[in-house]
C-alpha atoms as a PDB file:
ATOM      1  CA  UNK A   1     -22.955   7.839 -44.171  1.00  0.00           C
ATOM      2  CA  UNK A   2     -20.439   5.174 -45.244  1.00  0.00           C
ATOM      3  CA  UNK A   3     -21.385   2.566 -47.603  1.00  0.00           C
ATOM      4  CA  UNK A   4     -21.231  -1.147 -47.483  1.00  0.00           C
ATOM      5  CA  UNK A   5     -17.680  -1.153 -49.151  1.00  0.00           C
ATOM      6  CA  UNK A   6     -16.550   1.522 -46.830  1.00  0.00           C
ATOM      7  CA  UNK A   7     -18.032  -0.295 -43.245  1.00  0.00           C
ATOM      8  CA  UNK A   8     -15.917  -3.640 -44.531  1.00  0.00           C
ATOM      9  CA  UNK A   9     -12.768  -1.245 -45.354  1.00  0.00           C
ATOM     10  CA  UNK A  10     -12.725  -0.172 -41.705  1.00  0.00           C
ATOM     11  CA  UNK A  11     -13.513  -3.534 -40.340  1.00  0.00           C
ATOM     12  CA  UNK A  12     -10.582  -5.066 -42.004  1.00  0.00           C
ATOM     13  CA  UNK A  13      -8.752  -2.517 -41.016  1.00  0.00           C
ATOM     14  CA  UNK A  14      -9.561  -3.108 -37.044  1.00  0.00           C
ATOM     15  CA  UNK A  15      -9.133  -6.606 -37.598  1.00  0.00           C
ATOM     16  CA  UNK A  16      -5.741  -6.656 -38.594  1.00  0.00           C
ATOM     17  CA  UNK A  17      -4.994  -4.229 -35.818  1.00  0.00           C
ATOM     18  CA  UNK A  18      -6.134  -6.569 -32.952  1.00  0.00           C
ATOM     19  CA  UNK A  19      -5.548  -9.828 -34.920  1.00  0.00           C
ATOM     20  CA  UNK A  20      -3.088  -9.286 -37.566  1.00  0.00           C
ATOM     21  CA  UNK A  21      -2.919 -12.891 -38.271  1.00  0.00           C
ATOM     22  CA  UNK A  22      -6.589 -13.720 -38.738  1.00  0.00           C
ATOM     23  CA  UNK A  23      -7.508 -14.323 -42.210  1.00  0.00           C
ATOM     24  CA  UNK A  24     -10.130 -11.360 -43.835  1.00  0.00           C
ATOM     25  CA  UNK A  25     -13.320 -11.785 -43.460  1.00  0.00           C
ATOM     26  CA  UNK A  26     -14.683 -12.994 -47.117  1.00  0.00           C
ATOM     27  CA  UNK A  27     -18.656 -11.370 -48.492  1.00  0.00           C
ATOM     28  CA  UNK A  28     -21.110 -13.350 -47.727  1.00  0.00           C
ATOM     29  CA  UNK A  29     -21.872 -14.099 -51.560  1.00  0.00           C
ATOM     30  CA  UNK A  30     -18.534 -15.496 -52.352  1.00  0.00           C
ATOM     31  CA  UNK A  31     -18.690 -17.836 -49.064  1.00  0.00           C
ATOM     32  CA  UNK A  32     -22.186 -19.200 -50.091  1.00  0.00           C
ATOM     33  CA  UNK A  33     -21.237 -19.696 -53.795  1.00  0.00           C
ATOM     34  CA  UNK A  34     -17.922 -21.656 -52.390  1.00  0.00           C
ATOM     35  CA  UNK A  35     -20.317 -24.082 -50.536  1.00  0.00           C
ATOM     36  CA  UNK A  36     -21.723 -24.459 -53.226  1.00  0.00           C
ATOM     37  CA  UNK A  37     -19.198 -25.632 -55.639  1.00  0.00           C
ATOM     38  CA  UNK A  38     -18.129 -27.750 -52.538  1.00  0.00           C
ATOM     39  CA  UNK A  39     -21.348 -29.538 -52.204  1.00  0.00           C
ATOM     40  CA  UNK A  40     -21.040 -29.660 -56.312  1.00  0.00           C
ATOM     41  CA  UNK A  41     -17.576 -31.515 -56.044  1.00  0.00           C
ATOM     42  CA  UNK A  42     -18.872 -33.695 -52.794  1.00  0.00           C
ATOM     43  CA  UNK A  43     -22.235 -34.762 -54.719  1.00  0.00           C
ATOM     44  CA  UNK A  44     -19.587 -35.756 -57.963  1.00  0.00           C
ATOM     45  CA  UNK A  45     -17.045 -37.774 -55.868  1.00  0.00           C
ATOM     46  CA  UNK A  46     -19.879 -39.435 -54.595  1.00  0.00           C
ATOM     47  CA  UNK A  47     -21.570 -40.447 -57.308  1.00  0.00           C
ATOM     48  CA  UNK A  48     -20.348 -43.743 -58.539  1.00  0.00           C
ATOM     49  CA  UNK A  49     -21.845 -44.260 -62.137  1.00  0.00           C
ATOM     50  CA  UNK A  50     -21.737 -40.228 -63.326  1.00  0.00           C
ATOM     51  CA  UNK A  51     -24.029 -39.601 -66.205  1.00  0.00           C
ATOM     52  CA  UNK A  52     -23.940 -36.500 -68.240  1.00  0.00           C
ATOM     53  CA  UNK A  53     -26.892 -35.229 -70.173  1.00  0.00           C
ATOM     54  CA  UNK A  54     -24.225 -33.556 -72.300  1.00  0.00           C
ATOM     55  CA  UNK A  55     -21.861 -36.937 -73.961  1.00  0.00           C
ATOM     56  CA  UNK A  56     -24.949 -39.426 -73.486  1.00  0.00           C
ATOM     57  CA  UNK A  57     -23.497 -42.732 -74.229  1.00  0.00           C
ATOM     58  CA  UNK A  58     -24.335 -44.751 -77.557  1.00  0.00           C
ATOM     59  CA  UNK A  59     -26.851 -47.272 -76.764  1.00  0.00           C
ATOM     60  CA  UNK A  60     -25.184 -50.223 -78.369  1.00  0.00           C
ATOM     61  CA  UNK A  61     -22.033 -50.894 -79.932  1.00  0.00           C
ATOM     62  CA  UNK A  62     -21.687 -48.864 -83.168  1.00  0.00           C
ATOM     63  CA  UNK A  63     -20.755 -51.249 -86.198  1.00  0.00           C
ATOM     64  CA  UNK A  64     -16.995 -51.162 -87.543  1.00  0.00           C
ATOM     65  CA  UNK A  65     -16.114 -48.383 -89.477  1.00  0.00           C
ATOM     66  CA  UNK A  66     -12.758 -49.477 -91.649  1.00  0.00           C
ATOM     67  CA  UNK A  67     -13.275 -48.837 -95.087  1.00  0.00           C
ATOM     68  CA  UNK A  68     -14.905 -45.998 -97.164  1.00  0.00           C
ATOM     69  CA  UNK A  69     -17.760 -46.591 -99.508  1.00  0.00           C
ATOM     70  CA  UNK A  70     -16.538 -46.330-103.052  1.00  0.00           C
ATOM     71  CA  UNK A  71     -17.870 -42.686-104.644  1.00  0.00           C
ATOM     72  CA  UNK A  72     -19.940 -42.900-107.740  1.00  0.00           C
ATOM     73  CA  UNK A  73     -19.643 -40.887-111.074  1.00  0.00           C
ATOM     74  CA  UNK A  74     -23.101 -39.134-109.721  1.00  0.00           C
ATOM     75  CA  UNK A  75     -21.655 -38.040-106.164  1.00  0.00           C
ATOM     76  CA  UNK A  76     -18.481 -36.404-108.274  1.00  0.00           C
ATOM     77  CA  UNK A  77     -20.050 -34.748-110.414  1.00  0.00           C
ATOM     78  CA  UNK A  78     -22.633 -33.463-108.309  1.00  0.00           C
ATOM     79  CA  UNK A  79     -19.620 -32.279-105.802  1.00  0.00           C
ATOM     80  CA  UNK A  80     -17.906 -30.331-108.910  1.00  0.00           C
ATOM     81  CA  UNK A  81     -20.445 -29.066-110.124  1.00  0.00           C
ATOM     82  CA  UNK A  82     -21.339 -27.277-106.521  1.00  0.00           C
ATOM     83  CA  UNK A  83     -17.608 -26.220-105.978  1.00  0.00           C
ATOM     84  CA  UNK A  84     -17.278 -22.182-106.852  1.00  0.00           C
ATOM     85  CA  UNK A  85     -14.593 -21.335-110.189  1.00  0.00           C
ATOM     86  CA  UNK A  86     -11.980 -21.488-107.923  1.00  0.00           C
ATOM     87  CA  UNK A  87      -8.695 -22.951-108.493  1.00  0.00           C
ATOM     88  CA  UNK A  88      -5.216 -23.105-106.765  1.00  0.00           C
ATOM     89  CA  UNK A  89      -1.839 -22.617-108.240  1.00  0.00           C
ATOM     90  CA  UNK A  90      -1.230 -26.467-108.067  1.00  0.00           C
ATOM     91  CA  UNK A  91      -4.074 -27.501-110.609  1.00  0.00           C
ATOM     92  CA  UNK A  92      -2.963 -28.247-114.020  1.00  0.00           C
ATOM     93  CA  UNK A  93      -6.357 -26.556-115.291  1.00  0.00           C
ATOM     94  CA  UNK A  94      -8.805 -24.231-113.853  1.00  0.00           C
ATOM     95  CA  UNK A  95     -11.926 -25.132-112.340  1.00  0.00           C
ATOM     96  CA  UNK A  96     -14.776 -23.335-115.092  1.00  0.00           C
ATOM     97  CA  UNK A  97     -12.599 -25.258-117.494  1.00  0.00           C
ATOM     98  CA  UNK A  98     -12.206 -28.818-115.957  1.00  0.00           C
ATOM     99  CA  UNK A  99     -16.669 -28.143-115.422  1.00  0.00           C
ATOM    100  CA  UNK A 100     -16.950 -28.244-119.206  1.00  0.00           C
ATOM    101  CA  UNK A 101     -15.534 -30.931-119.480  1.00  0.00           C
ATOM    102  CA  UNK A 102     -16.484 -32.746-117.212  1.00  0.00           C
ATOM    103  CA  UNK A 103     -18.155 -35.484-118.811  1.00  0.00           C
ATOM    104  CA  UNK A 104     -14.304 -36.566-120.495  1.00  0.00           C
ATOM    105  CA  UNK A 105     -12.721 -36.163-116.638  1.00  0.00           C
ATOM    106  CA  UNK A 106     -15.047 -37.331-114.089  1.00  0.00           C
ATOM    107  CA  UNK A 107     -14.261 -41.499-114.555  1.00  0.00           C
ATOM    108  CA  UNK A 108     -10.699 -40.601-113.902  1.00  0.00           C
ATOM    109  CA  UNK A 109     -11.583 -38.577-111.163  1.00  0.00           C
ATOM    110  CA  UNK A 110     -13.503 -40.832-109.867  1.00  0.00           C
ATOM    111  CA  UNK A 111     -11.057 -43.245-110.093  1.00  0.00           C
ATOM    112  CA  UNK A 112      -8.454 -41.210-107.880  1.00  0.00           C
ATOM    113  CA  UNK A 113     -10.473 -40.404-105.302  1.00  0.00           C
ATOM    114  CA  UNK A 114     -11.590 -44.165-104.710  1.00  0.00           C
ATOM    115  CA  UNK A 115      -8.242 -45.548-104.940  1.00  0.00           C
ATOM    116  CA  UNK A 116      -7.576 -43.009-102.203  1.00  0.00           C
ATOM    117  CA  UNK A 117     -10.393 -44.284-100.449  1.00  0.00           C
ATOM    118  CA  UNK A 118      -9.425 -48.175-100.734  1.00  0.00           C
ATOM    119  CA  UNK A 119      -5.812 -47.806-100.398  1.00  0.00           C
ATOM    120  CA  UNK A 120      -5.978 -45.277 -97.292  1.00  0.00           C
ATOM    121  CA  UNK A 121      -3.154 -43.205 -98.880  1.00  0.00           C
ATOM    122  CA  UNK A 122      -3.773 -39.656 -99.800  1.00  0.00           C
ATOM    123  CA  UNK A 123      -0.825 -38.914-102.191  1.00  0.00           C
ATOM    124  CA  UNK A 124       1.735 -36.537-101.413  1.00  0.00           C
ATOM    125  CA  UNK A 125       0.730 -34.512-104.324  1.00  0.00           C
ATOM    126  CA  UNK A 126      -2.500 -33.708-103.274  1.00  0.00           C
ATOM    127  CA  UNK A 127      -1.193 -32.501 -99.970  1.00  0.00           C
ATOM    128  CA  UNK A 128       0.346 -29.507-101.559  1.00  0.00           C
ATOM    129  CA  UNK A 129      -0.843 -26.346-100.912  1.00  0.00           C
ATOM    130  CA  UNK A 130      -0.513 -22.489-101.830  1.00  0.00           C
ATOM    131  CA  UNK A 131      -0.080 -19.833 -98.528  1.00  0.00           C
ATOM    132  CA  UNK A 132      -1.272 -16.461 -99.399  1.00  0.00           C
ATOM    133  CA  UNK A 133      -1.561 -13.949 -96.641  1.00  0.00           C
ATOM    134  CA  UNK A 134      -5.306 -12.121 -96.352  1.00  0.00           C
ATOM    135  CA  UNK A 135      -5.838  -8.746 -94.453  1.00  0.00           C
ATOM    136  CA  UNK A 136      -8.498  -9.504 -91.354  1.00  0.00           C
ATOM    137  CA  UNK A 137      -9.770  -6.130 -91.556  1.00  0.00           C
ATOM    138  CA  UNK A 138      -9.222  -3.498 -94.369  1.00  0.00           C
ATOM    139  CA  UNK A 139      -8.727  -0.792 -91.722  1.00  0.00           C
ATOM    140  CA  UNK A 140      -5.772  -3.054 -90.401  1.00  0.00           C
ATOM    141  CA  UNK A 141      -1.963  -1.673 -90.810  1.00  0.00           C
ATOM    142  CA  UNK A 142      -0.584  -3.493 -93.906  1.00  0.00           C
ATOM    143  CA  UNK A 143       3.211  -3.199 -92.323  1.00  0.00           C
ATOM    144  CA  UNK A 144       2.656  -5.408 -89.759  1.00  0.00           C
ATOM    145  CA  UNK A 145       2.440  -9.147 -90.314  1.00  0.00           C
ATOM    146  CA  UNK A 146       0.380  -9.457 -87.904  1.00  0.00           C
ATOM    147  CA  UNK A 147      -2.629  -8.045 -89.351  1.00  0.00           C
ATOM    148  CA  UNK A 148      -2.746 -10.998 -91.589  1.00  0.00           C
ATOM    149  CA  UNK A 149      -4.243 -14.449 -91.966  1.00  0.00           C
ATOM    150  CA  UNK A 150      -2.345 -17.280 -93.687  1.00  0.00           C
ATOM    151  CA  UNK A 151      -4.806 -18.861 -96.299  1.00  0.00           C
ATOM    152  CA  UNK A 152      -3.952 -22.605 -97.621  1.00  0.00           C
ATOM    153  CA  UNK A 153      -5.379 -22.702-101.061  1.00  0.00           C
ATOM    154  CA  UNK A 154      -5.519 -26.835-101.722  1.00  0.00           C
ATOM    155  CA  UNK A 155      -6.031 -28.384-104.894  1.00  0.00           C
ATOM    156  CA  UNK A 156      -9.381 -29.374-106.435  1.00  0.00           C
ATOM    157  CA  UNK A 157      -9.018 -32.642-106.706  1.00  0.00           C
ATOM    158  CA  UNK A 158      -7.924 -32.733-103.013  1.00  0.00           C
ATOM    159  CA  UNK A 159     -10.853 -30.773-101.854  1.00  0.00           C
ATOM    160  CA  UNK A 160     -13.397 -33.544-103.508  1.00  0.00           C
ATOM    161  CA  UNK A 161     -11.921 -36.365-101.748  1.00  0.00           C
ATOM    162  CA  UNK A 162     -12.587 -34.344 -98.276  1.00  0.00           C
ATOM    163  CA  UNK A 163     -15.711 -33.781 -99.555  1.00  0.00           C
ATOM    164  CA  UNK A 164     -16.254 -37.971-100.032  1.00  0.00           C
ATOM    165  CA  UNK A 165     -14.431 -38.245 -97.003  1.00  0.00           C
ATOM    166  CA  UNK A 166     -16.668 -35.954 -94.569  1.00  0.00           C
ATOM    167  CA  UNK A 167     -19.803 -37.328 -95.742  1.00  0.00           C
ATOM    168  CA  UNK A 168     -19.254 -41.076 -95.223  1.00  0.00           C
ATOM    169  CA  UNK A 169     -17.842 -39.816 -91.528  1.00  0.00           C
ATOM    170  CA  UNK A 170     -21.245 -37.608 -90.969  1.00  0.00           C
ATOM    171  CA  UNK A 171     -23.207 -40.406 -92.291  1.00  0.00           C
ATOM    172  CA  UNK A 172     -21.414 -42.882 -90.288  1.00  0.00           C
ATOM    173  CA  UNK A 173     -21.918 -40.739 -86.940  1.00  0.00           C
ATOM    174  CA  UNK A 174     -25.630 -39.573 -87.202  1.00  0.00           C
ATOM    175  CA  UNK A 175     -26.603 -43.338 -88.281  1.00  0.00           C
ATOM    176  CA  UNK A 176     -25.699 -44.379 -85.057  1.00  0.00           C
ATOM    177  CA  UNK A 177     -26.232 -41.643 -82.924  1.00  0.00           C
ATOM    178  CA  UNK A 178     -22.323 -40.933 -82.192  1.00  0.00           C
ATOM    179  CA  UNK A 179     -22.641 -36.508 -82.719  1.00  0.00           C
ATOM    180  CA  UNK A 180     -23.130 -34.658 -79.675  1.00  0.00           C
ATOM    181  CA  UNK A 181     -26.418 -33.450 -79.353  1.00  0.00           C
ATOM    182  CA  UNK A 182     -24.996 -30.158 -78.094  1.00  0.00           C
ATOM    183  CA  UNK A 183     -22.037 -29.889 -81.053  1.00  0.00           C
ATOM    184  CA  UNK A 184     -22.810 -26.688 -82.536  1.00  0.00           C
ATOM    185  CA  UNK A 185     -19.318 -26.582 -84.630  1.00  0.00           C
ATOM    186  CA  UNK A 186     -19.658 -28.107 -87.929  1.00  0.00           C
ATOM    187  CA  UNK A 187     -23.016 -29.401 -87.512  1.00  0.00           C
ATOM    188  CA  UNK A 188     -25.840 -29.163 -89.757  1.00  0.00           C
ATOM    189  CA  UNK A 189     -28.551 -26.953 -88.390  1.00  0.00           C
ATOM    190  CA  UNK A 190     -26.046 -25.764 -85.635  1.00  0.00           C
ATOM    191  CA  UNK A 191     -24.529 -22.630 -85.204  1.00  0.00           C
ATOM    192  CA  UNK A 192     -23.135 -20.023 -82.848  1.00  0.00           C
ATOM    193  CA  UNK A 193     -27.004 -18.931 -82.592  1.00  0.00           C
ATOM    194  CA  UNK A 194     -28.305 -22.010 -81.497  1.00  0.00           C
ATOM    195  CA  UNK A 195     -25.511 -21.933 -79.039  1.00  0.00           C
ATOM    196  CA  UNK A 196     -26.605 -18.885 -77.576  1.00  0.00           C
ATOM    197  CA  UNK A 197     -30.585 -20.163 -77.703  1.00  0.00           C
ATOM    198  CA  UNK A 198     -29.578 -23.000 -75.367  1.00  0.00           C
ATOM    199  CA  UNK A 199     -27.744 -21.468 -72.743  1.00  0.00           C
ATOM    200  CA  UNK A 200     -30.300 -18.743 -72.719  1.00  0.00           C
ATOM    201  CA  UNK A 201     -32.880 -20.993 -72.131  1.00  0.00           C
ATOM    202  CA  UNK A 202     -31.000 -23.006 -69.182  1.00  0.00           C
ATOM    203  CA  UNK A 203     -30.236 -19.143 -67.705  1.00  0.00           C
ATOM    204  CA  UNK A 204     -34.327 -18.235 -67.752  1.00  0.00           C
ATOM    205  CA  UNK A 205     -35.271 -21.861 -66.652  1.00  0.00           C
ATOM    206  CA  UNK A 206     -32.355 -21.480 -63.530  1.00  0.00           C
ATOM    207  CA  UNK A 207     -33.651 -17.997 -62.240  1.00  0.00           C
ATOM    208  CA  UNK A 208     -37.476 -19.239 -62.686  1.00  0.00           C
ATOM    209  CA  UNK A 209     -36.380 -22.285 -60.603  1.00  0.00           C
ATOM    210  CA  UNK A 210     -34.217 -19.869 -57.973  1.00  0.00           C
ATOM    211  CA  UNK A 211     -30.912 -22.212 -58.694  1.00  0.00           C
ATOM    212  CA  UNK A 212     -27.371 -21.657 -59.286  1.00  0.00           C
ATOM    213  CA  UNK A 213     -25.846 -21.558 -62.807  1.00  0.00           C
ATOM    214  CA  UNK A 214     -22.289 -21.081 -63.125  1.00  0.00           C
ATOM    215  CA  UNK A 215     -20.726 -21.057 -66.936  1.00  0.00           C
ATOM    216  CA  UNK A 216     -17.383 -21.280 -67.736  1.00  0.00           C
ATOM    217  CA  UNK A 217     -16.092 -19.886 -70.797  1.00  0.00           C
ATOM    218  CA  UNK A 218     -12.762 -20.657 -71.908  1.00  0.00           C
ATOM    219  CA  UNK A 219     -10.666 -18.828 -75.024  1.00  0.00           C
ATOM    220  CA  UNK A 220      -9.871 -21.285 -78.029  1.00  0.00           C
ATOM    221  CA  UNK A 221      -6.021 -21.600 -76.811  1.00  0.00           C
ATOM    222  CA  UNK A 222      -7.032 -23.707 -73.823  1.00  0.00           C
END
């Protein structure tokens, strides 16, 4: 008894004996899920105004966005006093030290990080940075360079202005509805299992329904 791979082996095979220039017969599943994608494309093209449940438009106009709210003494301190004792080569003091004292340093800080803020300059000193490989895995070879990640160990005080800097964006974007429902990176609440939740849940609603789902998952380097 031949199987169904074997019966289409010797079919081809006669085939291109009698008609050696007649294209292969394709399986049936791959010729249904091409109409498919062709009725897909046909039903886009056609569609003038395309809407995607996915990027839903902002309902009105957001307001401008050109200038940064000044940071209080409150905010900076409250951002210090959350950052871990770490420090990077660059810093004149370390971190547990510049903590207990902060009461003396946080008006100056302050003071940088809003003139950063009004000015739209982020000094060239603050863009400085410490590389220090780290080992992915401790099993890894240590010979080969390969093995390792390049860290970029930035300075405190650089690290509290992205702080400022992310929250009046995040603020900015969930005021007026601008994030992505369906951005999982970097978003509160969101993460690679909530990710996995929602395409599960499209998957079990598509095979209750008897439709076609078809994912495509691309690597990071695209």
């Amino acid at each position: 008894m031949l199987g169904v791979s074997g019966k289409l082996s010797i079919i081809s095979y006669i085939i291109n004996l009698l008609h050696p220039y007649l294209p292969l017969p394709q399986p049936v599943h791959l010729l249904i899920l091409t109409d498919k994608i062709s009725k897909l494309r046909l039903s886009l093209l056609n569609n003038s105004t395309p809407i995607s449940p996915h990027s839903p438009s902002p309902t009105a106009t957001p307001p401008d966005f050109s200038t940064f709210k000044p940071a209080t003494e409150s905010e900076i301190s409250k951002i210090l006093s959350s950052s871990p004792n770490k420090q990077s080569d660059s810093d004149p003091i370390p971190t547990w030290l510049l903590k207990e004292r902060s009461s003396v340093l946080i008006p100056t800080i302050t003071n940088i990080v809003n003139l950063s803020l009004s000015s739209g300059n982020f000094h060239f000193t603050l863009k400085e940075y410490v590389v220090f490989p780290l080992l992915k895995k401790p099993t890894l070879n240590t010979k080969d360079l390969s093995n390792y990640r390049p860290i970029s160990n930035l300075s405190l005080i650089s690290k509290i202005t992205e702080r400022v800097v992310k929250s009046r964006l995040t603020t900015h974007l969930s005021s007026n509805n601008l994030l992505n429902p369906h951005q999982y990176a970097y978003s509160k609440h969101h993460s690679t299992e909530t990710a996995l939740l929602y395409i599960h849940d499209h998957l079990i609603n598509a095979i209750g329904s008897q439709q076609w789902m078809l994912y495509f998952l691309a690597p990071p380097s695209i």
